[in-house]
N, C-alpha and C. Protein backbone atom coordinates (compact mmCIF):
# COMPACT_ATOMS: atom_id res chain seq x y z
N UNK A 1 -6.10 -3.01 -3.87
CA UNK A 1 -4.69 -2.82 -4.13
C UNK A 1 -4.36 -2.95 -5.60
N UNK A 2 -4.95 -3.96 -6.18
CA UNK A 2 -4.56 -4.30 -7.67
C UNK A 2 -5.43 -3.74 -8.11
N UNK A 3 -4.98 -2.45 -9.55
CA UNK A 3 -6.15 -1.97 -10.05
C UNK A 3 -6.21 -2.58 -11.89
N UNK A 4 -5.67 -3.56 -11.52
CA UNK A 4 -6.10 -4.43 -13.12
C UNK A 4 -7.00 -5.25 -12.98
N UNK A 5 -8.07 -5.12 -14.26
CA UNK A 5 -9.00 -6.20 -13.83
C UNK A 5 -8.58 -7.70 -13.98
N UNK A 6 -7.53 -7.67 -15.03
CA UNK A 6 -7.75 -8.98 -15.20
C UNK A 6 -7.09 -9.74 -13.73
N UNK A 7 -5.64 -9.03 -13.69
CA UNK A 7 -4.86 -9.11 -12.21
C UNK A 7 -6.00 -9.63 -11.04
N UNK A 8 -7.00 -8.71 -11.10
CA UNK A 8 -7.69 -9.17 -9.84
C UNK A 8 -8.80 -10.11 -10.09
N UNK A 9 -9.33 -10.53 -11.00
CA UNK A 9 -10.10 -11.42 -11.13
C UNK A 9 -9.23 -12.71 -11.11
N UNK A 10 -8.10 -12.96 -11.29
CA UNK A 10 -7.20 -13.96 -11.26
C UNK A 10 -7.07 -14.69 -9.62
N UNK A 11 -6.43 -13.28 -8.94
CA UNK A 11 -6.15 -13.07 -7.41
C UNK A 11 -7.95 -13.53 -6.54
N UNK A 12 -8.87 -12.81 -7.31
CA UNK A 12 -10.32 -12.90 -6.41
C UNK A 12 -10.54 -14.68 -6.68
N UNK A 13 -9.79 -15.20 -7.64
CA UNK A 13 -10.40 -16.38 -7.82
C UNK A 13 -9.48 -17.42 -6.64
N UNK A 14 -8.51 -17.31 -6.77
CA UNK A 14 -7.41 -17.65 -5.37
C UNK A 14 -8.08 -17.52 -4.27
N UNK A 15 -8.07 -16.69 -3.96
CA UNK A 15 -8.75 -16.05 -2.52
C UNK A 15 -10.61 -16.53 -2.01
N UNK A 16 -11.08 -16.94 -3.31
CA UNK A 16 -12.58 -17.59 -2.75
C UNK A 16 -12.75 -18.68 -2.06
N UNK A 17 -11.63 -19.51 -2.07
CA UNK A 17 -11.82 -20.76 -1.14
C UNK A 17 -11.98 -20.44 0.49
N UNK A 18 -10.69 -19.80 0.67
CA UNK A 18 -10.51 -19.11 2.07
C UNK A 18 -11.31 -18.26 2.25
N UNK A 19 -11.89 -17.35 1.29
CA UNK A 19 -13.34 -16.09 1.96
C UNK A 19 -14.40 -16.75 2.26
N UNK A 20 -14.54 -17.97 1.47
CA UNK A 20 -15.92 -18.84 1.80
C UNK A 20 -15.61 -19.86 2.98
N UNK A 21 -14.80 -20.23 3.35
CA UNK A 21 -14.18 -20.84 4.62
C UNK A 21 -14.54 -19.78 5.94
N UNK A 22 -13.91 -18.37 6.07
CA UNK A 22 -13.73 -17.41 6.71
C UNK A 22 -15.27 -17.48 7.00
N UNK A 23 -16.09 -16.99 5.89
CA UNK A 23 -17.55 -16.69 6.41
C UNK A 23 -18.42 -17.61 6.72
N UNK A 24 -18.00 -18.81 6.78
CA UNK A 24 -18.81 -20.32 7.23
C UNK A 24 -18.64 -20.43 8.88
N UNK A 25 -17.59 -19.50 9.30
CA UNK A 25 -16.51 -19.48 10.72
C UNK A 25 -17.05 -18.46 11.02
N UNK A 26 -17.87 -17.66 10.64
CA UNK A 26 -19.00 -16.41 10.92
C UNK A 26 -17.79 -15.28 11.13
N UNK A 27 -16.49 -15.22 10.31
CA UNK A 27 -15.01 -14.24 10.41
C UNK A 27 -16.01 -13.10 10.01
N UNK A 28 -15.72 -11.65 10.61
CA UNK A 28 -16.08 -10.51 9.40
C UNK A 28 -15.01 -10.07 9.07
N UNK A 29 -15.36 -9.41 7.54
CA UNK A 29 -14.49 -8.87 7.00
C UNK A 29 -13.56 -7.51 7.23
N UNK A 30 -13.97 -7.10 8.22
CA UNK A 30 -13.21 -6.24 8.80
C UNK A 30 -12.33 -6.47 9.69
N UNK A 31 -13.01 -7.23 9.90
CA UNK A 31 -11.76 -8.27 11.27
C UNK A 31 -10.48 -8.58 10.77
N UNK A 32 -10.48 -9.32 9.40
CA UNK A 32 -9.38 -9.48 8.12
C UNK A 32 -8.58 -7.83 7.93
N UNK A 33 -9.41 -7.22 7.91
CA UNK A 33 -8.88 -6.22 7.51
C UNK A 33 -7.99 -5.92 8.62
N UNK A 34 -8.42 -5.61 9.71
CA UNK A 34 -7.70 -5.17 11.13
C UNK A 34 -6.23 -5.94 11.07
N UNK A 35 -6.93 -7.16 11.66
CA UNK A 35 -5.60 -8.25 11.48
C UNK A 35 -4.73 -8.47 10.22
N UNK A 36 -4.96 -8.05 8.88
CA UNK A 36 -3.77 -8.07 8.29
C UNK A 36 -3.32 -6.25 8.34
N UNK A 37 -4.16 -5.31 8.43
CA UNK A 37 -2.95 -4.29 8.72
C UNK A 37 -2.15 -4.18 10.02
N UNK A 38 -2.52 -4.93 11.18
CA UNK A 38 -1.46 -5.16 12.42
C UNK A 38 -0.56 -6.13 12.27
N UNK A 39 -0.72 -7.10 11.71
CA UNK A 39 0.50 -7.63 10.72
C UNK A 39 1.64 -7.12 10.07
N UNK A 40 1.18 -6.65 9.00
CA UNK A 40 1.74 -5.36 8.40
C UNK A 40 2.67 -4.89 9.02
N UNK A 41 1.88 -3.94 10.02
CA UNK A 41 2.63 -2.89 10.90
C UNK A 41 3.73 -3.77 11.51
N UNK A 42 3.46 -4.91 12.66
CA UNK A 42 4.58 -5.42 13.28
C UNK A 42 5.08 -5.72 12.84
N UNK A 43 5.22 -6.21 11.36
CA UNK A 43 6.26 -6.85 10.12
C UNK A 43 6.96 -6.05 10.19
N UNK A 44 6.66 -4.64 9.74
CA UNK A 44 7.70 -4.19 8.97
C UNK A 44 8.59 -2.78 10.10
N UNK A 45 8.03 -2.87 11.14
CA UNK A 45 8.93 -1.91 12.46
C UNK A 45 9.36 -3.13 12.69
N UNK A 46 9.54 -4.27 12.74
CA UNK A 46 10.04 -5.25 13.20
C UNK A 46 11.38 -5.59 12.03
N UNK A 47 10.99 -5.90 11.24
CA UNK A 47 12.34 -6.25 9.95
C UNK A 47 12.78 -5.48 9.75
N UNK A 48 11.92 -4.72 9.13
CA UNK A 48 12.77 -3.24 8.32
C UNK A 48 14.07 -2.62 8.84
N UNK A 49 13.78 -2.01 10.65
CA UNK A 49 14.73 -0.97 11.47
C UNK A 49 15.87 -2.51 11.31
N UNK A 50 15.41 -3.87 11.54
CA UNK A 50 16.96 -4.46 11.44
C UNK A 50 17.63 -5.25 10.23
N UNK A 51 17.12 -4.45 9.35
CA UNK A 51 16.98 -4.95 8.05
C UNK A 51 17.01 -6.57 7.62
N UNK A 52 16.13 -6.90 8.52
CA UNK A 52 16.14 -8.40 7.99
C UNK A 52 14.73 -8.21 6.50
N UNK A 53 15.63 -8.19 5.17
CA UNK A 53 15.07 -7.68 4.55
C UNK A 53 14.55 -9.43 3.33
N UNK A 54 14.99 -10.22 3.88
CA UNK A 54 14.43 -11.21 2.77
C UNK A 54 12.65 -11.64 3.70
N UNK A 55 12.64 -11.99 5.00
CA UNK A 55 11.19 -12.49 5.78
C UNK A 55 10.56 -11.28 5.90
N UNK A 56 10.86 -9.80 5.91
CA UNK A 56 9.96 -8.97 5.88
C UNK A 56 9.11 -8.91 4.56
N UNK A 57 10.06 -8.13 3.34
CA UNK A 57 9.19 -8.54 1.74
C UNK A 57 7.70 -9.68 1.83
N UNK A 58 8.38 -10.76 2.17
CA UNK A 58 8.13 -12.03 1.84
C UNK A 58 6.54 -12.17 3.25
N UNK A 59 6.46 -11.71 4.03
CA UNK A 59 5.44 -11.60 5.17
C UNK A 59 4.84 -10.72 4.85
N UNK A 60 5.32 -9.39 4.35
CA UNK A 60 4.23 -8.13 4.33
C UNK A 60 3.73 -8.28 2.92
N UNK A 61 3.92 -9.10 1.67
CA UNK A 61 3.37 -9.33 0.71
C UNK A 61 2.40 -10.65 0.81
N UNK A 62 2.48 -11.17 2.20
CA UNK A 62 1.49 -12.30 2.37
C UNK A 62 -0.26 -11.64 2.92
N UNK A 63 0.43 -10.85 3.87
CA UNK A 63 -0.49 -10.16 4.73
C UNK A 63 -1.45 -9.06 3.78
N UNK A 64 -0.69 -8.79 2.69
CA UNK A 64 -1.36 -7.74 1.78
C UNK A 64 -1.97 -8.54 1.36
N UNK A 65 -2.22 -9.41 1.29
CA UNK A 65 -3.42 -10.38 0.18
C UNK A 65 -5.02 -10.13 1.02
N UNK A 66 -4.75 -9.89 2.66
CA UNK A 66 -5.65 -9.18 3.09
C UNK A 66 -6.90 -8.23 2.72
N UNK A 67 -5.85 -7.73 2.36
CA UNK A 67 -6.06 -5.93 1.33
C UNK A 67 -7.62 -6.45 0.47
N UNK A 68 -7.33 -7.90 -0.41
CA UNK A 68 -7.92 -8.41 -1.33
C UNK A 68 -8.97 -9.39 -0.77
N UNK A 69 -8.54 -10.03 -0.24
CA UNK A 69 -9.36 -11.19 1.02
C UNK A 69 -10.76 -10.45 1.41
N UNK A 70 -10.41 -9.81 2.24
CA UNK A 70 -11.75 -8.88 3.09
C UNK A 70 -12.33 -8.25 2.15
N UNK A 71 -12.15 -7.89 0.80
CA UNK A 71 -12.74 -7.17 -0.29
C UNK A 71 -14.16 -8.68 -0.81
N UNK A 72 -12.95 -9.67 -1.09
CA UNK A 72 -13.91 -10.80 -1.70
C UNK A 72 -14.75 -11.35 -0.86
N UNK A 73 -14.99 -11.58 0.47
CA UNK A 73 -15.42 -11.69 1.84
C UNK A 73 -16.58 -11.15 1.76
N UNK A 74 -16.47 -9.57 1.49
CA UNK A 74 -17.62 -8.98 1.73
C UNK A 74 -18.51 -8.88 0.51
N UNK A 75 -17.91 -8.86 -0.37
CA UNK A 75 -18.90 -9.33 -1.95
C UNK A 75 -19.50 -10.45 -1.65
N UNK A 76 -19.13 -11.54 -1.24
CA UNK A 76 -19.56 -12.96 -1.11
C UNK A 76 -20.92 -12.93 0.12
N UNK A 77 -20.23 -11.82 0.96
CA UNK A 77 -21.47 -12.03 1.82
C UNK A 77 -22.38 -11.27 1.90
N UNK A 78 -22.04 -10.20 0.78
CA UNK A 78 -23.43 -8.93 0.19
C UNK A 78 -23.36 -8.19 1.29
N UNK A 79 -21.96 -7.66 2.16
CA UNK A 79 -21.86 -6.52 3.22
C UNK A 79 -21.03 -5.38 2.70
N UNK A 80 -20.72 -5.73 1.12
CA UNK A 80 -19.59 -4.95 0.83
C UNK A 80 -20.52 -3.05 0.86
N UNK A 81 -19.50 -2.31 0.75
CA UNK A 81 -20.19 -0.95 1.12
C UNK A 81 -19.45 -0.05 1.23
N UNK A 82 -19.96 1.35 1.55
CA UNK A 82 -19.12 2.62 2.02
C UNK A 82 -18.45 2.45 3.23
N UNK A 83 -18.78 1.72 4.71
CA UNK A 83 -18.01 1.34 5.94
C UNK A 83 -16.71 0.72 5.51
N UNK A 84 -17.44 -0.48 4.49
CA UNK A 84 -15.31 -1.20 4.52
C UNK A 84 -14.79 -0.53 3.58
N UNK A 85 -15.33 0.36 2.62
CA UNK A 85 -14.03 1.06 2.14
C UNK A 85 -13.30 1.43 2.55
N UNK A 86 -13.87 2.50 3.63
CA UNK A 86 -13.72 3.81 4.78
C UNK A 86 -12.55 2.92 4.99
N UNK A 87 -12.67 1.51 6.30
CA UNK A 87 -11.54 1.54 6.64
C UNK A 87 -10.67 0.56 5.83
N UNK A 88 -10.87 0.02 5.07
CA UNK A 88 -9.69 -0.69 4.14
C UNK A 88 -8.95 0.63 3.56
N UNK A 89 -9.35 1.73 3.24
CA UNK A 89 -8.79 2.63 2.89
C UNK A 89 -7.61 3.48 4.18
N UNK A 90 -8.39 3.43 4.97
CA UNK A 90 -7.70 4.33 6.29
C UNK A 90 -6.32 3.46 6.44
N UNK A 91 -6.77 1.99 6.71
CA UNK A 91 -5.83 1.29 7.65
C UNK A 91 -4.99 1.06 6.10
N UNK A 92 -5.14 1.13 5.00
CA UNK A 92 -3.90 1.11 4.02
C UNK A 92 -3.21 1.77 4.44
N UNK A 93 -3.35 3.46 4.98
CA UNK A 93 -2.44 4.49 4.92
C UNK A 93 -1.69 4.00 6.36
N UNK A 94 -2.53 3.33 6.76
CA UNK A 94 -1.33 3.12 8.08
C UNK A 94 -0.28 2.01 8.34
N UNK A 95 -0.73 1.28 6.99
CA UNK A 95 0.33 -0.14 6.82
C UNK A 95 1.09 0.77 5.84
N UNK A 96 1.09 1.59 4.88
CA UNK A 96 2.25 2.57 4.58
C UNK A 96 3.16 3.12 5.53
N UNK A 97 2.68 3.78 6.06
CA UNK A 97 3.00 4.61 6.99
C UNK A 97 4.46 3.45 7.65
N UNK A 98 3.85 2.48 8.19
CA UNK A 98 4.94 1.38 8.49
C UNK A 98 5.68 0.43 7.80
N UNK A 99 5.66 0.84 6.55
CA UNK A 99 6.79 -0.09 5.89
C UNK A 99 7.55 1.06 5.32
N UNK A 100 7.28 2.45 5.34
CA UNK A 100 8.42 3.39 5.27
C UNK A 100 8.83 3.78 5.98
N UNK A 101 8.36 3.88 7.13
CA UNK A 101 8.47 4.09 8.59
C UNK A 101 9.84 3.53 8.39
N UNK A 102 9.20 1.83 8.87
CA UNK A 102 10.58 1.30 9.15
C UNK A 102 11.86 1.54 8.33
N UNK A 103 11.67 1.97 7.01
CA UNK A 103 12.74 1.88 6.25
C UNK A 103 13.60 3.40 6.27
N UNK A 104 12.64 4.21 7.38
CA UNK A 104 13.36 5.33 7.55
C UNK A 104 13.95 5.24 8.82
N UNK A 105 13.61 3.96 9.91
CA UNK A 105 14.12 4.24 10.75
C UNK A 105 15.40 3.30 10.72
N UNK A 106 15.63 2.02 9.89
CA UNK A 106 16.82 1.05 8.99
C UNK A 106 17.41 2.45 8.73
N UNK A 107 17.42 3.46 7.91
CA UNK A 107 17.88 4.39 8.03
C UNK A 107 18.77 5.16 9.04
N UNK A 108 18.35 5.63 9.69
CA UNK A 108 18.97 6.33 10.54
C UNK A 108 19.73 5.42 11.62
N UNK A 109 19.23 4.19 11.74
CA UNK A 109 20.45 2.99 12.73
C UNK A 109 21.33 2.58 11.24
N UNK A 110 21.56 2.77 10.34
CA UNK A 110 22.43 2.69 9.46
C UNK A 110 23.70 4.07 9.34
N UNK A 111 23.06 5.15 9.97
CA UNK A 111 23.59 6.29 9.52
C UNK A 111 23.05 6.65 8.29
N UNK A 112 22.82 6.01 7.43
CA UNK A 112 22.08 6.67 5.91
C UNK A 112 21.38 7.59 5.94
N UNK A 113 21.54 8.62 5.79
CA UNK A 113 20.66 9.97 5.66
C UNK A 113 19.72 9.84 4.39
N UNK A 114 20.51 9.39 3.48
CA UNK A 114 19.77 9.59 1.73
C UNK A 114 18.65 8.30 2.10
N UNK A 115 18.76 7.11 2.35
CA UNK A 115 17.45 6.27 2.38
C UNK A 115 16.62 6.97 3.59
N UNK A 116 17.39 7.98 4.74
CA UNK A 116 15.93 7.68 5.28
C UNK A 116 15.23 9.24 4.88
N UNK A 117 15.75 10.08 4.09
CA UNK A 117 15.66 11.22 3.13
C UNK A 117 14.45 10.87 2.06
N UNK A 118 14.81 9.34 1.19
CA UNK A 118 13.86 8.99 0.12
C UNK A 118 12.95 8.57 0.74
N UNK A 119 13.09 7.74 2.05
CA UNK A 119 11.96 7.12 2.51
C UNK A 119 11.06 7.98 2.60
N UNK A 120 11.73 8.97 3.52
CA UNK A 120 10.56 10.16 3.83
C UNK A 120 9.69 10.71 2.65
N UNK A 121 10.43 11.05 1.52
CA UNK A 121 9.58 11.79 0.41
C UNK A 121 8.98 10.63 -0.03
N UNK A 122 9.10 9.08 0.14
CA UNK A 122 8.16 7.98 -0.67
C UNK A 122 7.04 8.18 0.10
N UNK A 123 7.21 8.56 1.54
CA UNK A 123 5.75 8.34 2.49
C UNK A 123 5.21 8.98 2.21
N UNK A 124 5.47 10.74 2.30
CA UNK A 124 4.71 11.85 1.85
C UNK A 124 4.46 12.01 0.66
N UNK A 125 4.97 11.63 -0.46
CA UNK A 125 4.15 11.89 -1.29
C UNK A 125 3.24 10.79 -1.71
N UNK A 126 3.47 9.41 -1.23
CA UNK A 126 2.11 8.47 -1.31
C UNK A 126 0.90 8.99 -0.41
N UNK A 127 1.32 9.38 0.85
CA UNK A 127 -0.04 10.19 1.52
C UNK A 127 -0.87 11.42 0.94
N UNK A 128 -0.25 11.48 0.68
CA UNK A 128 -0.43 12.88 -0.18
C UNK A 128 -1.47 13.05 -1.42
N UNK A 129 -0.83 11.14 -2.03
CA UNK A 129 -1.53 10.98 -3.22
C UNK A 129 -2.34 10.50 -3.30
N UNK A 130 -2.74 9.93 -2.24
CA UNK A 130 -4.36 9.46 -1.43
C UNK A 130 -5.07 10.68 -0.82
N UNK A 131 -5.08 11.57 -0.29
CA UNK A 131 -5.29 12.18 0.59
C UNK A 131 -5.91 13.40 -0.75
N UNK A 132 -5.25 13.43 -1.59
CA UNK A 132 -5.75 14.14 -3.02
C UNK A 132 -6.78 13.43 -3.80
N UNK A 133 -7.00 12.21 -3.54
CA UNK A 133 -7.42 11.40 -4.12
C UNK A 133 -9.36 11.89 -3.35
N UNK A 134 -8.99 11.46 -2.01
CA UNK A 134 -10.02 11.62 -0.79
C UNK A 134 -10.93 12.99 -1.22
N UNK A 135 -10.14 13.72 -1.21
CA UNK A 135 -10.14 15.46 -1.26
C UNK A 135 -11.30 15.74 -2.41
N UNK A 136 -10.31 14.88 -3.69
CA UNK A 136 -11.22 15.29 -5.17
C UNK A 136 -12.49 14.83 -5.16
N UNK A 137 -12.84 13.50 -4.42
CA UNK A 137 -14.30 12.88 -4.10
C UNK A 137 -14.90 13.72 -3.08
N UNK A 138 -14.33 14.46 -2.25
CA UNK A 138 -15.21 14.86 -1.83
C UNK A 138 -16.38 16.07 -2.21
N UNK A 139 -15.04 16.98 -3.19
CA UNK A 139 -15.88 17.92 -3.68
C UNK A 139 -16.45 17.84 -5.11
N UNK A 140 -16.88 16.67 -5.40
CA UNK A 140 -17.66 16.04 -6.09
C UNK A 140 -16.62 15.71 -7.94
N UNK A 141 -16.02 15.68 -7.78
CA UNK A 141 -14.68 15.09 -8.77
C UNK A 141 -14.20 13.92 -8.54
N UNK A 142 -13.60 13.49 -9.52
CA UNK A 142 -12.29 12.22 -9.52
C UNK A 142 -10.89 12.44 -9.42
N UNK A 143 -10.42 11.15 -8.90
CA UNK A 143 -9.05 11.70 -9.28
C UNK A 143 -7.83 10.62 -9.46
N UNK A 144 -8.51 9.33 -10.35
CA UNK A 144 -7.70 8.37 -10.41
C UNK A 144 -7.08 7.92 -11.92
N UNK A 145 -6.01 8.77 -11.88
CA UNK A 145 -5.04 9.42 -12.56
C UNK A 145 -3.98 9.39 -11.65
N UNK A 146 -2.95 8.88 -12.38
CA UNK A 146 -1.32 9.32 -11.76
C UNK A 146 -0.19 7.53 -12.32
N UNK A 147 0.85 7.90 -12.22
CA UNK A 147 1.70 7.05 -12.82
C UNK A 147 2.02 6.05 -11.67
N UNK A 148 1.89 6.36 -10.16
CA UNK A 148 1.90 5.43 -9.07
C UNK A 148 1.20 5.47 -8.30
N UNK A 149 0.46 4.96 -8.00
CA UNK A 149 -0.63 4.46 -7.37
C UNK A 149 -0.06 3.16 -6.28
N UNK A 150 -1.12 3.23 -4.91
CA UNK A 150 -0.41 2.35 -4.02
C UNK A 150 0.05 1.11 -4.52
N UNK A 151 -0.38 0.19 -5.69
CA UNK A 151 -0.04 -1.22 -5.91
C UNK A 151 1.52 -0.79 -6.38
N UNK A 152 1.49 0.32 -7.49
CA UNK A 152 2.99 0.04 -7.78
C UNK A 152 3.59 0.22 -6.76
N UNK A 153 3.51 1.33 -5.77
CA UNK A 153 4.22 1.52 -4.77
C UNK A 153 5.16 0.42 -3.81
N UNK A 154 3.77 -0.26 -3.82
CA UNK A 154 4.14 -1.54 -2.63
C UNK A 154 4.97 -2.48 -3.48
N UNK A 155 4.50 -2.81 -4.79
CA UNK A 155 5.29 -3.40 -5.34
C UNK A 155 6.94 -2.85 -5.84
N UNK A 156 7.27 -1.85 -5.74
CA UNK A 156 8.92 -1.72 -6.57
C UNK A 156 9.38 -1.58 -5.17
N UNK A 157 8.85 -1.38 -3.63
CA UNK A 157 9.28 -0.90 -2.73
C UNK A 157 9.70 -2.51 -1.94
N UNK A 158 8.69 -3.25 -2.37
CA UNK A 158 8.64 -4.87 -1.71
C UNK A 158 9.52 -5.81 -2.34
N UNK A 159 9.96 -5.60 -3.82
CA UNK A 159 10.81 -6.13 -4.86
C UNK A 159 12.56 -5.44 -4.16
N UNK A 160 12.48 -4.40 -4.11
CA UNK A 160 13.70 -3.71 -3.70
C UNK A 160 14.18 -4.23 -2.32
N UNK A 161 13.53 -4.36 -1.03
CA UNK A 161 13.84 -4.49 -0.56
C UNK A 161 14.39 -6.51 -0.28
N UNK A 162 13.39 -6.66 -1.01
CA UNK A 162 13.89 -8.42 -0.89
C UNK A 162 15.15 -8.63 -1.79
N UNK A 163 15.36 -7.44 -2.72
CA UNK A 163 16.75 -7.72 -3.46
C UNK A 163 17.82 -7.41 -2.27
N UNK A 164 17.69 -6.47 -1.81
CA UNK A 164 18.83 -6.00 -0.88
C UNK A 164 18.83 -7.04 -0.17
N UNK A 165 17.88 -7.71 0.95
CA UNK A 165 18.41 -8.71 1.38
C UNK A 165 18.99 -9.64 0.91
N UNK A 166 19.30 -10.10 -1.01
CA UNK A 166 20.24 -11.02 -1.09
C UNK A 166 21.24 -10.11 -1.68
N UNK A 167 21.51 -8.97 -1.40
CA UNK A 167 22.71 -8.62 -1.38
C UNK A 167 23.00 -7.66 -2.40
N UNK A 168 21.87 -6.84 -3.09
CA UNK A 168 22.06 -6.27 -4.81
C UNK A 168 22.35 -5.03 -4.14
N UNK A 169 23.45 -4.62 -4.60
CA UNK A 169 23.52 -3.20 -4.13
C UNK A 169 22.73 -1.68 -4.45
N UNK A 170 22.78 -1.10 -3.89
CA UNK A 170 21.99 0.65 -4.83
C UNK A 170 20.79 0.32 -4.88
N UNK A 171 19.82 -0.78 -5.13
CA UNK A 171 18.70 -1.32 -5.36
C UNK A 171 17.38 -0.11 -4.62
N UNK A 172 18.15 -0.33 -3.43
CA UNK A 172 16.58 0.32 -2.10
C UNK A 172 16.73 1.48 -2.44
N UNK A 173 17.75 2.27 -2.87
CA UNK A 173 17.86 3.81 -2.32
C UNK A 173 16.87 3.87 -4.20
N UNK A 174 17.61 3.90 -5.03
CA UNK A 174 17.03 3.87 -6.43
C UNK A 174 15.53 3.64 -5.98
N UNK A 175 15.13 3.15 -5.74
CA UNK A 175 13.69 2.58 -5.84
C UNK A 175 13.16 3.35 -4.76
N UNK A 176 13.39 3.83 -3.51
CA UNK A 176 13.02 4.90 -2.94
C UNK A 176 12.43 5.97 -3.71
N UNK A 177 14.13 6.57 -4.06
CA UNK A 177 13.96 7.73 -4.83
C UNK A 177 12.94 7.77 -6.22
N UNK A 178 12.62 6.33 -6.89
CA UNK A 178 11.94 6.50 -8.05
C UNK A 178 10.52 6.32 -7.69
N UNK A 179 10.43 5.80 -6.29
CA UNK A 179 8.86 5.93 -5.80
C UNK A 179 8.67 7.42 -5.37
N UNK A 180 9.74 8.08 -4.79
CA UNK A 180 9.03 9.29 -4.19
C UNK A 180 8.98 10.42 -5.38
N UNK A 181 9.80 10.03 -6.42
CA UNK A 181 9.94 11.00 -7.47
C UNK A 181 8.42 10.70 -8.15
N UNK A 182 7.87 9.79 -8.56
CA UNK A 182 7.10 9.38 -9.73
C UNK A 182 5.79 9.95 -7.95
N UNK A 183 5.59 9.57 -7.15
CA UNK A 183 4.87 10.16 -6.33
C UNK A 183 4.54 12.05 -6.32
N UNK A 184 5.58 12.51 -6.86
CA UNK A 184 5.36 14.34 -6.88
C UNK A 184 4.47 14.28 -8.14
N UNK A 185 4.70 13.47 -9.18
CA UNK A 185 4.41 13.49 -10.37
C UNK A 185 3.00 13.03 -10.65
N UNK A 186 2.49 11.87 -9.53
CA UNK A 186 1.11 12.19 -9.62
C UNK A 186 0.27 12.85 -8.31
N UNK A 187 0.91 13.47 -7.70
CA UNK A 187 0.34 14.30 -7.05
C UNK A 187 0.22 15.69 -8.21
N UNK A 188 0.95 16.01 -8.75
CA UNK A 188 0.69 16.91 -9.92
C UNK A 188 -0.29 16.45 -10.83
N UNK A 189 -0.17 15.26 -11.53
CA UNK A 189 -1.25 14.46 -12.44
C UNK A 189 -2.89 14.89 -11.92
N UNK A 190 -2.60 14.80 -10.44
CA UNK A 190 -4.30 15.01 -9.64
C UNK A 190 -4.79 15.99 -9.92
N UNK A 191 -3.65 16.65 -9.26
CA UNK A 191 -3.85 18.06 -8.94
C UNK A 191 -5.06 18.84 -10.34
N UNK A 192 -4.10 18.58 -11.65
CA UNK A 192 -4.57 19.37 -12.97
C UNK A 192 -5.33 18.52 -13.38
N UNK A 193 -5.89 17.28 -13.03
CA UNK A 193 -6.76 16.56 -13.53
C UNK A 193 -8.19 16.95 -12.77
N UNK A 194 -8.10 17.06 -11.41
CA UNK A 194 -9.34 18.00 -10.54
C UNK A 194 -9.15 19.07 -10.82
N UNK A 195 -8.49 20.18 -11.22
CA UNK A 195 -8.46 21.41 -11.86
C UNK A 195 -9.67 21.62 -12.94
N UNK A 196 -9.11 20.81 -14.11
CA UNK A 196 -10.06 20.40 -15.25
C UNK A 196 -11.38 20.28 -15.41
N UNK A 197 -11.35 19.58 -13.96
CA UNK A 197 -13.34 19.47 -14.07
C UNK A 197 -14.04 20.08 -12.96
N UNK A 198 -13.41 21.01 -12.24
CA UNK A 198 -13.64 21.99 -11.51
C UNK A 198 -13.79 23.21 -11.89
N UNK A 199 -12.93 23.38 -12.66
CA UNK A 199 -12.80 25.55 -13.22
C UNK A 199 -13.11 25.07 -14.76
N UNK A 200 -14.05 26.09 -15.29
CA UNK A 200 -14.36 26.57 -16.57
C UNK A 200 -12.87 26.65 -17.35
């Protein structure tokens, strides 16, 4: 999730007590993985549609430490590999999937058309910007380039919504719209960046 090194060497150092606990308890790291993206998910169809928006933020930014957990887990226990990428990668798109989800469906039991309008373009074009990402590796390119990437995502989307729950107005829809906007923008970023090292 965090693509700073220093950020994550900070976070990996947090997280070694509990990964070395976890694997003494014979936990695998995929198991972490599972269980914090079903977390996730029930967090945020659960808060979001009734906008209880201060314990959702505040739970689905606990559960994301997951994300990081099962990463240090499997370094520690020399299983790390192409399998847990696969699905730390998959089941990201599906703990997306449900924290815009919900905020499109807070949406529409609001009547708000425009949040559940931004929501929609924040989902699709974060899928989108993975899914380009997937695409460029496969046909033997890169493609990690672009101005939002899932950490910011989760972060201006997880900040916004814990403001609204104490009450800041305009906050969610703004931050929607500036995730799904800056989302077209690196889906374009990809796009001409796999262009580049594809065509003469």
């Amino acid at each position: 999730m965090l693509n700073n090194a220093d950020a994550r060497k900070i976070v990996s150092a947090i997280l070694l007590p509990p990964a070395r606990l976890l694997i003494r308890l014979h936990v695998s790291p995929d198991v972490i993985t599972v269980l914090g993206t079903l977390a996730t998910v029930i967090t945020a169809l659960v808060c979001f549609p009734q906008g209880y928006f201060i314990a959702g933020p505040l739970l689905i930014t606990f559960f994301t430490l997951a994300d990081l957990l099962d990463g240090t887990m499997a370094r520690l226990a020399g299983t790390s590999g192409p399998w847990g990428n696969f699905l730390d990668a998959t089941l990201d798109r599906v703990a997306d999937g449900a924290i815009f989800g919900g905020l499109i469906w807070w949406g529409l039991n609001t009547d708000d058309v425009w949040i559940g309008v931004s929501a929609a373009l924040a989902l699709i074009t974060g899928q989108v910007t993975s899914y380009a990402k997937a695409r460029a590796e496969a046909v033997g390119a890169t493609a990690n380039v672009g101005v939002a990437e899932r950490a910011e995502r989760l972060i201006i989307i997880l900040l916004a919504t814990f403001l609204t729950g104490f009450g800041v107005p305009y906050v969610l829809p703004i931050a929607l719209w500036i995730i799904g906007v800056l989302g077209v923008i690196t889906v374009i970023q990809r796009i001409i960046h796999v262009r580049g090292q594809l065509l003469p």
